[in-house]
C-alpha atoms as a PDB file:
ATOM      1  CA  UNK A   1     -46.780  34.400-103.007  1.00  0.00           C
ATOM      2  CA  UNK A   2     -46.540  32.900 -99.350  1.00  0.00           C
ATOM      3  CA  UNK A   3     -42.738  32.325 -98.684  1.00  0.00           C
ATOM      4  CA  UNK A   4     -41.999  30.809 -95.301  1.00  0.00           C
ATOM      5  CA  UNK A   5     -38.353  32.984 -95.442  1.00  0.00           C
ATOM      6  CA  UNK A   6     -40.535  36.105 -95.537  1.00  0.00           C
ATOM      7  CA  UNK A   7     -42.774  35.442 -92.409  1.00  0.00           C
ATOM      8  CA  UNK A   8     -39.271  34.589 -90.643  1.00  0.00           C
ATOM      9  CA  UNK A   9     -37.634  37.457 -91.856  1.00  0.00           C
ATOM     10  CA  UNK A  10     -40.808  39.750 -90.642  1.00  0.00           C
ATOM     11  CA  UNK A  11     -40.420  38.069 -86.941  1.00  0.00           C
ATOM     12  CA  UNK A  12     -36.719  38.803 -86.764  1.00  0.00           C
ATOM     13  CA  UNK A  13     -37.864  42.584 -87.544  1.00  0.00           C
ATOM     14  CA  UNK A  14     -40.575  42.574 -84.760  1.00  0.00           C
ATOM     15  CA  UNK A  15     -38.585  40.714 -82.370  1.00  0.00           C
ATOM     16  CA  UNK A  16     -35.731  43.118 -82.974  1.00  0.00           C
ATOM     17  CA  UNK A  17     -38.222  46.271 -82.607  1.00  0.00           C
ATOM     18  CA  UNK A  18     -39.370  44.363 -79.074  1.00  0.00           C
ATOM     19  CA  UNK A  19     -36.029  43.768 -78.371  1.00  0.00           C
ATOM     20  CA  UNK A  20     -34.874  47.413 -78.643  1.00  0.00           C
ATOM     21  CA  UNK A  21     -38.400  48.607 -76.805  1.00  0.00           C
ATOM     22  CA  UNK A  22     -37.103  46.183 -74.286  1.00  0.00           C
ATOM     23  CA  UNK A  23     -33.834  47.724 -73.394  1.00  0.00           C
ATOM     24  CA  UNK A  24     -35.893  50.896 -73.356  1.00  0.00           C
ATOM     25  CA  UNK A  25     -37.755  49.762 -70.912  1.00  0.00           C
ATOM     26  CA  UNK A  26     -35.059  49.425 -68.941  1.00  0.00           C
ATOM     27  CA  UNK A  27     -34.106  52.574 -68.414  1.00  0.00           C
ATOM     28  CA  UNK A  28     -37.139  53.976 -68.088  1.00  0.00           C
ATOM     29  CA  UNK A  29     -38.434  51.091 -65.488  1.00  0.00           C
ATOM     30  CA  UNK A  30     -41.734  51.056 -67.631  1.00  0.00           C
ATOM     31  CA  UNK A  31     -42.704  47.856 -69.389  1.00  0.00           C
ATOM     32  CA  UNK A  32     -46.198  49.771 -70.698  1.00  0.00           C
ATOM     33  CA  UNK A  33     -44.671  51.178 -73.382  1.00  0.00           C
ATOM     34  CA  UNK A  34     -45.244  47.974 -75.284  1.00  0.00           C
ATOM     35  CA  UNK A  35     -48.489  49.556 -75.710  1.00  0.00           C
ATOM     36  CA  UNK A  36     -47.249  52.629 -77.754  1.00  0.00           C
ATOM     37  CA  UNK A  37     -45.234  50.007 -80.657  1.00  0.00           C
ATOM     38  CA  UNK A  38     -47.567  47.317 -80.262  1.00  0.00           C
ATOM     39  CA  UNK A  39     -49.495  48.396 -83.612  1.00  0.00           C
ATOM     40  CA  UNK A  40     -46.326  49.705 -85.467  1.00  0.00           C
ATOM     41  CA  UNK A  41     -45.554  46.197 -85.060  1.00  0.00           C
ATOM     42  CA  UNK A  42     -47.601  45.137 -87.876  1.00  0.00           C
ATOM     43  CA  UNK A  43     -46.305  47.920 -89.841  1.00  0.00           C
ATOM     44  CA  UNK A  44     -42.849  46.375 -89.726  1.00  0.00           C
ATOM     45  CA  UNK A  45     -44.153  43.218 -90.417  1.00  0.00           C
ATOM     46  CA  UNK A  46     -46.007  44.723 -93.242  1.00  0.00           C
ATOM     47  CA  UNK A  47     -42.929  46.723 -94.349  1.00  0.00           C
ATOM     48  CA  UNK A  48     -40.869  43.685 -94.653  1.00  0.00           C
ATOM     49  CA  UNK A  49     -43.393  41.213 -96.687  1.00  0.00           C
ATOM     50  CA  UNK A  50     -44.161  44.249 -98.869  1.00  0.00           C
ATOM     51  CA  UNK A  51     -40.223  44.921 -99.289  1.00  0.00           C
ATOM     52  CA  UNK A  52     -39.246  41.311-100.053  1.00  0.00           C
ATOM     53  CA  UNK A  53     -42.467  41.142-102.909  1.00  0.00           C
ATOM     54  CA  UNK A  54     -40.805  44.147-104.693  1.00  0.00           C
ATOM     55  CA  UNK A  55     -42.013  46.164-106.652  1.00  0.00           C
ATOM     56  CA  UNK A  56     -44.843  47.182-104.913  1.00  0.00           C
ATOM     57  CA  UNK A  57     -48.757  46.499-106.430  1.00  0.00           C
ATOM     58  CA  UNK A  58     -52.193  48.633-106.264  1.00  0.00           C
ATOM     59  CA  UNK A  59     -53.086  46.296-103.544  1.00  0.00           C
ATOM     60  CA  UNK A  60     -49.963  46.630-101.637  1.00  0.00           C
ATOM     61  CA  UNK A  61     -49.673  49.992-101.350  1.00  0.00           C
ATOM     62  CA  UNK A  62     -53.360  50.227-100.669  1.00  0.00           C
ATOM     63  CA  UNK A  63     -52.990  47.448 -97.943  1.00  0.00           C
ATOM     64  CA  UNK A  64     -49.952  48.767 -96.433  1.00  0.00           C
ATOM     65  CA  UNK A  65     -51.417  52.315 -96.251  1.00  0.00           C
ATOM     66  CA  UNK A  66     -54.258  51.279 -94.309  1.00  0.00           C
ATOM     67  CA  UNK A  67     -52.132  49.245 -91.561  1.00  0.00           C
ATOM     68  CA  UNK A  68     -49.763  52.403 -91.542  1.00  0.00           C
ATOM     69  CA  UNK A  69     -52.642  54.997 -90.573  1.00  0.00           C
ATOM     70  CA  UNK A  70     -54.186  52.808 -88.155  1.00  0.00           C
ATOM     71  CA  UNK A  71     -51.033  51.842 -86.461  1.00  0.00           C
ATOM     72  CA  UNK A  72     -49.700  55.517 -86.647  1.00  0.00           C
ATOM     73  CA  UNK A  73     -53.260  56.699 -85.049  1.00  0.00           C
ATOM     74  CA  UNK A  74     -53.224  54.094 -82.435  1.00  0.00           C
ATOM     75  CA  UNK A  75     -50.039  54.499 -81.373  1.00  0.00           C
ATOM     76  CA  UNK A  76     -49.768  57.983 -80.930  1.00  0.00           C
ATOM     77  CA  UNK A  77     -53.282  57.777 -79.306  1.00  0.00           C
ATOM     78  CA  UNK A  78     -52.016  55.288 -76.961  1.00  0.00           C
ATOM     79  CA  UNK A  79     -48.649  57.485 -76.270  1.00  0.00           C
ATOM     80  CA  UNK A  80     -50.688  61.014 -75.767  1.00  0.00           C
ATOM     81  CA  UNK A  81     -52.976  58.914 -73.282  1.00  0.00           C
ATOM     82  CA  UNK A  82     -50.097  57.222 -70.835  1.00  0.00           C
ATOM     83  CA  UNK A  83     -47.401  60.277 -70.697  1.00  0.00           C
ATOM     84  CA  UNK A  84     -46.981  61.103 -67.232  1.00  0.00           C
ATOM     85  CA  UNK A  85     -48.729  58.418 -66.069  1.00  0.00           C
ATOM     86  CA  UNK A  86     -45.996  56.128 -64.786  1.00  0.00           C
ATOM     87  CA  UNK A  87     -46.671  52.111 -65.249  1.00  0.00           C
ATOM     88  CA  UNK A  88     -50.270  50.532 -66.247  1.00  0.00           C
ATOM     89  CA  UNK A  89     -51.477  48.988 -63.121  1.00  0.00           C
ATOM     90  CA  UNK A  90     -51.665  45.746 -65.657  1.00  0.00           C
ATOM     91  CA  UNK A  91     -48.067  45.900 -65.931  1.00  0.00           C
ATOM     92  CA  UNK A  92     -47.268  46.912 -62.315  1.00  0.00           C
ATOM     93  CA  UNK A  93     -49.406  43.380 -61.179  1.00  0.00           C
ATOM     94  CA  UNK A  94     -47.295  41.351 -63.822  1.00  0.00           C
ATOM     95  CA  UNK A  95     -44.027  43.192 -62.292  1.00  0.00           C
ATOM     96  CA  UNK A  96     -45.002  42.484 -58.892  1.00  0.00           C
ATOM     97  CA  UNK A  97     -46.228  38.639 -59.632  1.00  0.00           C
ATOM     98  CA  UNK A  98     -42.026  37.845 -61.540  1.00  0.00           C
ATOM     99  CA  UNK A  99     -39.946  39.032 -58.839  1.00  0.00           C
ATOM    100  CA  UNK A 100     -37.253  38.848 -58.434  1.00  0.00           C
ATOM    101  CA  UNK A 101     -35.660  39.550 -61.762  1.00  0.00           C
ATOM    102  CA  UNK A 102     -38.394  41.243 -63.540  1.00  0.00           C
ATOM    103  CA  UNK A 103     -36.274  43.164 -65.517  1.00  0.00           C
ATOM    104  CA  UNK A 104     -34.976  40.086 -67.606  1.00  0.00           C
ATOM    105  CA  UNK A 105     -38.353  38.088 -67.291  1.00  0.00           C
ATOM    106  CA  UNK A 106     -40.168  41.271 -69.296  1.00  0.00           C
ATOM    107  CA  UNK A 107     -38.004  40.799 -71.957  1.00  0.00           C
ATOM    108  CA  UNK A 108     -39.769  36.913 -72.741  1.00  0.00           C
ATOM    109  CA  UNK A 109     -43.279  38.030 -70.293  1.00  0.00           C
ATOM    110  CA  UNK A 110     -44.390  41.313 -72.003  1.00  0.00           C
ATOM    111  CA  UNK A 111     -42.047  42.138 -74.747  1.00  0.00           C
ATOM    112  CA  UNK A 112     -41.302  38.778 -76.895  1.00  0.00           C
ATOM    113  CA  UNK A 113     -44.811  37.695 -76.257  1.00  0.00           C
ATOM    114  CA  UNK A 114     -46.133  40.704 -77.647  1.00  0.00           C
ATOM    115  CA  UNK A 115     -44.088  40.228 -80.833  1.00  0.00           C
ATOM    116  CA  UNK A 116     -45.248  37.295 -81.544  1.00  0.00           C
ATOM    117  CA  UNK A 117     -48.497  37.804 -80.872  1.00  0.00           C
ATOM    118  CA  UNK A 118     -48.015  40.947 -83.659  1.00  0.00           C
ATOM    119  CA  UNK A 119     -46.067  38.183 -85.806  1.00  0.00           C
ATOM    120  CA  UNK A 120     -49.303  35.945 -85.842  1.00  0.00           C
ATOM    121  CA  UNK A 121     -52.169  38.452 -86.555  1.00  0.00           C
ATOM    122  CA  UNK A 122     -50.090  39.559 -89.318  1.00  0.00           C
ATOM    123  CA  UNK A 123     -49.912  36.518 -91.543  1.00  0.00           C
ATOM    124  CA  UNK A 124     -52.928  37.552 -93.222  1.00  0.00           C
ATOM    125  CA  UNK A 125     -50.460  40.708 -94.431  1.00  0.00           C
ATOM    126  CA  UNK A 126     -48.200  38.403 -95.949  1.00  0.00           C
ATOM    127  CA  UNK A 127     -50.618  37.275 -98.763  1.00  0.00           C
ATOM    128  CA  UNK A 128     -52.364  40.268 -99.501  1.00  0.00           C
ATOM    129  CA  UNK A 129     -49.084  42.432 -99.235  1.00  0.00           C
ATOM    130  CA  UNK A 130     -47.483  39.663-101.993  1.00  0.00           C
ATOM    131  CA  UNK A 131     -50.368  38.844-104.376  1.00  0.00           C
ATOM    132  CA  UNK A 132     -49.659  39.938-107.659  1.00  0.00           C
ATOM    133  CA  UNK A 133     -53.707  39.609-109.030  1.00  0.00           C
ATOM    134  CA  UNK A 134     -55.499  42.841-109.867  1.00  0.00           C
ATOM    135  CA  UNK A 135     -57.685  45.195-107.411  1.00  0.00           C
ATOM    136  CA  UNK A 136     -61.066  44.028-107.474  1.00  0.00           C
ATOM    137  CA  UNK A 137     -64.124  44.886-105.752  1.00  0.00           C
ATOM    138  CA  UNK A 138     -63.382  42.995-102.684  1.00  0.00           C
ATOM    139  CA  UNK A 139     -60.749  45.370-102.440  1.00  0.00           C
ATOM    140  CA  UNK A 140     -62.993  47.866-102.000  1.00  0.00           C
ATOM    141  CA  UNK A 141     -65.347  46.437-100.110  1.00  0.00           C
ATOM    142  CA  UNK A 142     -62.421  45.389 -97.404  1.00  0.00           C
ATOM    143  CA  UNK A 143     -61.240  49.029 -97.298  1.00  0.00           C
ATOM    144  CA  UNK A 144     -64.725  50.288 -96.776  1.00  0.00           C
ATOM    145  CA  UNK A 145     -65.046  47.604 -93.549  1.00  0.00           C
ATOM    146  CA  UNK A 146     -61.483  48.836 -92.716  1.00  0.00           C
ATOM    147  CA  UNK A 147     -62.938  52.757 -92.320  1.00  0.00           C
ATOM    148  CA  UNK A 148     -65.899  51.940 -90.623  1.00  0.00           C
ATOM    149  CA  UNK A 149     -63.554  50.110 -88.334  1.00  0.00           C
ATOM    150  CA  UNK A 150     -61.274  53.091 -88.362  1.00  0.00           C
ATOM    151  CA  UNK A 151     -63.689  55.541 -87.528  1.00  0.00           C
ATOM    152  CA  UNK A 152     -65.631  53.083 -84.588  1.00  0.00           C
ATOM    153  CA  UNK A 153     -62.522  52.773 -82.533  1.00  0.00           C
ATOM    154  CA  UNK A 154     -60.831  56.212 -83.001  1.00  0.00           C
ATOM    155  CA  UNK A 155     -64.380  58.017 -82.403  1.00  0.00           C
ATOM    156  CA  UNK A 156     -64.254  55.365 -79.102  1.00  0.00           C
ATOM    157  CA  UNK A 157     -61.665  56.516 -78.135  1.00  0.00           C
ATOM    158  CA  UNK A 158     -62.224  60.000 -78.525  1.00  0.00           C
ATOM    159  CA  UNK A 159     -65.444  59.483 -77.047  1.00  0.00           C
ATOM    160  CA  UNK A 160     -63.135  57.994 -73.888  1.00  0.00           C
ATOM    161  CA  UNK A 161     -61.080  60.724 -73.471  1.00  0.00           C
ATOM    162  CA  UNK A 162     -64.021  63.446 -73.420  1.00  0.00           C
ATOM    163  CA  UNK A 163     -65.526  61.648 -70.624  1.00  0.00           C
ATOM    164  CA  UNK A 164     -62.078  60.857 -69.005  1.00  0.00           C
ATOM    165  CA  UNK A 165     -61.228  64.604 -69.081  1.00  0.00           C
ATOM    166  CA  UNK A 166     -64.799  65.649 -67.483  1.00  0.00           C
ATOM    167  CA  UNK A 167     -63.948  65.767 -63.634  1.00  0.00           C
ATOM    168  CA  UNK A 168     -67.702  64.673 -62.415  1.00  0.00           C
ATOM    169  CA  UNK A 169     -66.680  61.654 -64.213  1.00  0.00           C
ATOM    170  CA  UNK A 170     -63.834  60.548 -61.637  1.00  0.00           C
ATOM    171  CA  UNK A 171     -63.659  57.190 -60.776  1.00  0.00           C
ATOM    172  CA  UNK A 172     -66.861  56.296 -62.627  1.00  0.00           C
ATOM    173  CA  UNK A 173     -66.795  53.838 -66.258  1.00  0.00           C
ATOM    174  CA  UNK A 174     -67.617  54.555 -69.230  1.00  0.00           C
ATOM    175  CA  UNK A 175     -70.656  52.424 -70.682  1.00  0.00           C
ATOM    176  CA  UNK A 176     -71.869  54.369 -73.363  1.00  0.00           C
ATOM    177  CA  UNK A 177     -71.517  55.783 -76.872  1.00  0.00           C
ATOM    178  CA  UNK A 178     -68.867  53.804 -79.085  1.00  0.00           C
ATOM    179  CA  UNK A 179     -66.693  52.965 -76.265  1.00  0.00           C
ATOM    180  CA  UNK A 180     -69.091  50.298 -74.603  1.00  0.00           C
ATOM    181  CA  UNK A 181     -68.384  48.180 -77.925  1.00  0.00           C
ATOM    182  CA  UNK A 182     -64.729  49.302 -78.376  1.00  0.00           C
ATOM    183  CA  UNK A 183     -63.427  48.895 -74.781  1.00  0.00           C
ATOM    184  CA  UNK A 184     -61.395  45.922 -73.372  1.00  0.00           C
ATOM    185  CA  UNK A 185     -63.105  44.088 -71.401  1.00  0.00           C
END
Protein backbone atom coordinates (compact mmCIF):
# COMPACT_ATOMS: atom_id res chain seq x y z
CA UNK A 1 0.00 0.00 0.00
CA UNK A 2 1.40 3.53 -1.14
CA UNK A 3 1.81 5.61 2.13
CA UNK A 4 3.06 9.13 1.54
CA UNK A 5 4.91 8.80 5.35
CA UNK A 6 6.91 5.94 3.83
CA UNK A 7 8.32 7.73 0.66
CA UNK A 8 9.24 10.64 3.27
CA UNK A 9 10.67 8.47 5.63
CA UNK A 10 12.86 6.70 2.64
CA UNK A 11 14.17 10.43 1.60
CA UNK A 12 15.19 11.28 5.14
CA UNK A 13 17.31 7.87 4.90
CA UNK A 14 18.92 8.84 1.50
CA UNK A 15 19.37 12.34 2.34
CA UNK A 16 21.00 11.28 5.58
CA UNK A 17 23.30 8.61 3.63
CA UNK A 18 24.19 11.86 1.16
CA UNK A 19 24.56 13.83 3.99
CA UNK A 20 27.15 11.61 5.73
CA UNK A 21 28.92 10.88 2.05
CA UNK A 22 28.98 14.60 2.10
CA UNK A 23 31.03 15.26 5.14
CA UNK A 24 33.17 12.50 3.70
CA UNK A 25 33.81 14.27 1.02
CA UNK A 26 35.16 16.71 2.89
CA UNK A 27 37.91 15.28 4.12
CA UNK A 28 38.85 13.56 1.39
CA UNK A 29 38.38 16.79 -1.08
CA UNK A 30 36.58 14.28 -3.52
CA UNK A 31 32.96 14.91 -4.39
CA UNK A 32 33.13 11.60 -6.97
CA UNK A 33 32.49 9.38 -4.49
CA UNK A 34 28.81 10.05 -4.94
CA UNK A 35 29.35 7.63 -7.61
CA UNK A 36 30.34 4.63 -5.33
CA UNK A 37 26.66 5.10 -2.96
CA UNK A 38 24.73 6.38 -5.70
CA UNK A 39 23.06 2.78 -6.30
CA UNK A 40 23.08 1.72 -2.55
CA UNK A 41 20.87 4.58 -2.51
CA UNK A 42 17.99 2.72 -3.73
CA UNK A 43 18.82 -0.02 -1.47
CA UNK A 44 18.11 2.24 1.50
CA UNK A 45 15.21 3.44 -0.02
CA UNK A 46 14.22 -0.07 -0.65
CA UNK A 47 15.23 -1.12 2.90
CA UNK A 48 13.01 1.38 4.44
CA UNK A 49 9.58 0.83 2.31
CA UNK A 50 10.25 -2.91 2.74
CA UNK A 51 10.84 -2.33 6.67
CA UNK A 52 7.79 -0.12 7.25
CA UNK A 53 5.42 -2.98 5.08
CA UNK A 54 6.57 -5.62 7.67
CA UNK A 55 6.60 -8.68 7.46
CA UNK A 56 8.24 -9.13 4.43
CA UNK A 57 6.32 -10.99 1.11
CA UNK A 58 7.66 -13.44 -1.82
CA UNK A 59 7.70 -10.36 -3.87
CA UNK A 60 9.54 -8.27 -1.47
CA UNK A 61 12.22 -10.21 -0.76
CA UNK A 62 12.49 -11.14 -4.39
CA UNK A 63 12.34 -7.34 -5.32
CA UNK A 64 14.62 -6.20 -2.73
CA UNK A 65 17.19 -8.92 -3.59
CA UNK A 66 17.47 -7.88 -7.02
CA UNK A 67 18.05 -3.98 -6.20
CA UNK A 68 20.60 -5.28 -3.48
CA UNK A 69 22.87 -7.31 -6.07
CA UNK A 70 22.75 -4.75 -8.61
CA UNK A 71 23.50 -1.93 -6.32
CA UNK A 72 26.19 -4.05 -4.43
CA UNK A 73 27.78 -4.95 -8.08
CA UNK A 74 27.65 -1.46 -9.26
CA UNK A 75 28.98 0.04 -6.54
CA UNK A 76 31.85 -1.89 -5.87
CA UNK A 77 32.45 -1.83 -9.70
CA UNK A 78 32.35 1.81 -9.62
CA UNK A 79 34.75 1.93 -6.33
CA UNK A 80 37.46 -0.75 -7.84
CA UNK A 81 37.39 1.55 -11.08
CA UNK A 82 38.09 5.27 -9.40
CA UNK A 83 40.68 4.22 -6.43
CA UNK A 84 43.67 6.13 -6.97
CA UNK A 85 42.32 8.12 -9.40
CA UNK A 86 41.78 11.40 -7.59
CA UNK A 87 38.47 13.54 -8.72
CA UNK A 88 36.29 12.73 -12.04
CA UNK A 89 37.16 15.45 -14.38
CA UNK A 90 33.06 15.84 -14.28
CA UNK A 91 33.34 16.75 -10.80
CA UNK A 92 36.60 18.76 -11.00
CA UNK A 93 34.58 21.16 -13.92
CA UNK A 94 31.52 21.44 -11.45
CA UNK A 95 34.22 22.33 -8.56
CA UNK A 96 35.90 24.75 -10.63
CA UNK A 97 32.48 26.40 -12.16
CA UNK A 98 31.02 27.05 -7.76
CA UNK A 99 33.92 28.76 -6.45
CA UNK A 100 34.32 30.04 -4.08
CA UNK A 101 32.74 27.88 -1.45
CA UNK A 102 32.51 24.65 -3.20
CA UNK A 103 32.78 22.76 -0.30
CA UNK A 104 29.25 23.83 1.08
CA UNK A 105 27.67 24.25 -2.50
CA UNK A 106 28.46 20.19 -3.09
CA UNK A 107 26.53 19.44 -0.31
CA UNK A 108 22.99 20.92 -2.34
CA UNK A 109 25.11 20.65 -6.21
CA UNK A 110 26.25 16.95 -6.21
CA UNK A 111 25.22 15.34 -3.03
CA UNK A 112 21.39 16.39 -2.21
CA UNK A 113 20.69 16.37 -5.87
CA UNK A 114 21.81 13.00 -6.20
CA UNK A 115 19.51 11.86 -3.38
CA UNK A 116 16.78 12.95 -4.71
CA UNK A 117 17.28 11.99 -7.89
CA UNK A 118 17.74 8.19 -6.08
CA UNK A 119 14.46 9.24 -4.03
CA UNK A 120 12.48 9.63 -7.41
CA UNK A 121 13.55 6.53 -9.48
CA UNK A 122 12.70 4.64 -6.50
CA UNK A 123 8.99 5.23 -6.13
CA UNK A 124 8.31 2.42 -8.28
CA UNK A 125 10.04 0.33 -5.09
CA UNK A 126 7.55 1.59 -2.87
CA UNK A 127 4.59 -0.34 -4.45
CA UNK A 128 6.10 -3.41 -5.39
CA UNK A 129 8.19 -3.58 -2.05
CA UNK A 130 4.46 -3.05 -0.14
CA UNK A 131 1.97 -5.06 -2.24
CA UNK A 132 0.61 -7.75 -0.39
CA UNK A 133 -0.95 -9.79 -3.82
CA UNK A 134 0.67 -13.10 -4.73
CA UNK A 135 3.83 -13.74 -7.17
CA UNK A 136 2.60 -14.13 -10.50
CA UNK A 137 4.09 -14.56 -13.77
CA UNK A 138 4.86 -11.00 -14.32
CA UNK A 139 7.02 -11.55 -11.54
CA UNK A 140 8.91 -13.66 -13.39
CA UNK A 141 8.92 -12.22 -16.41
CA UNK A 142 10.27 -8.74 -14.66
CA UNK A 143 13.12 -10.70 -13.01
CA UNK A 144 14.04 -12.34 -16.24
CA UNK A 145 14.23 -8.50 -17.96
CA UNK A 146 16.05 -7.58 -14.68
CA UNK A 147 19.04 -10.41 -15.54
CA UNK A 148 19.29 -9.71 -18.97
CA UNK A 149 19.74 -6.18 -17.77
CA UNK A 150 22.12 -7.43 -15.15
CA UNK A 151 24.23 -9.30 -17.28
CA UNK A 152 24.24 -6.34 -20.40
CA UNK A 153 25.71 -3.73 -18.16
CA UNK A 154 28.07 -5.77 -15.89
CA UNK A 155 29.44 -7.74 -19.12
CA UNK A 156 29.75 -3.73 -20.43
CA UNK A 157 31.50 -2.99 -18.12
CA UNK A 158 33.72 -5.75 -17.97
CA UNK A 159 34.03 -5.49 -21.53
CA UNK A 160 35.30 -1.62 -20.57
CA UNK A 161 37.78 -2.47 -18.34
CA UNK A 162 39.51 -5.22 -20.69
CA UNK A 163 39.94 -2.65 -23.24
CA UNK A 164 40.80 0.10 -20.63
CA UNK A 165 43.57 -2.16 -19.22
CA UNK A 166 45.06 -2.97 -22.90
CA UNK A 167 47.83 -0.19 -23.26
CA UNK A 168 47.48 0.11 -27.33
CA UNK A 169 44.17 1.25 -26.30
CA UNK A 170 45.38 4.66 -24.60
CA UNK A 171 43.53 7.52 -25.23
CA UNK A 172 41.31 5.82 -27.80
CA UNK A 173 37.06 5.04 -27.01
CA UNK A 174 35.50 2.30 -26.76
CA UNK A 175 32.66 1.74 -29.50
CA UNK A 176 32.15 -1.75 -29.50
CA UNK A 177 30.84 -4.92 -27.87
CA UNK A 178 28.16 -4.21 -25.01
CA UNK A 179 29.67 -1.04 -23.98
CA UNK A 180 28.61 1.05 -27.16
CA UNK A 181 24.89 0.46 -25.81
CA UNK A 182 25.76 0.63 -22.06
CA UNK A 183 28.03 3.74 -22.01
CA UNK A 184 27.01 7.33 -21.01
CA UNK A 185 26.83 9.30 -23.51
Amino acid sequence: MFSLSTYALGLAIVTAAALFTWVRSLFLKNVAIVDSIWSLMFVLAGGVYAFVSWPPRPRTVLVLSLVTVWALRLSIHITRRNRGHGEDPRYRAIRARNQPNFALKSLYLVFVFQALLAWLISLPLLGSLSSAKPLSWLDMAGAALWLVGFIFEAGGDWQLARFSSDPDNKGRVMDSGLWRYTRHP
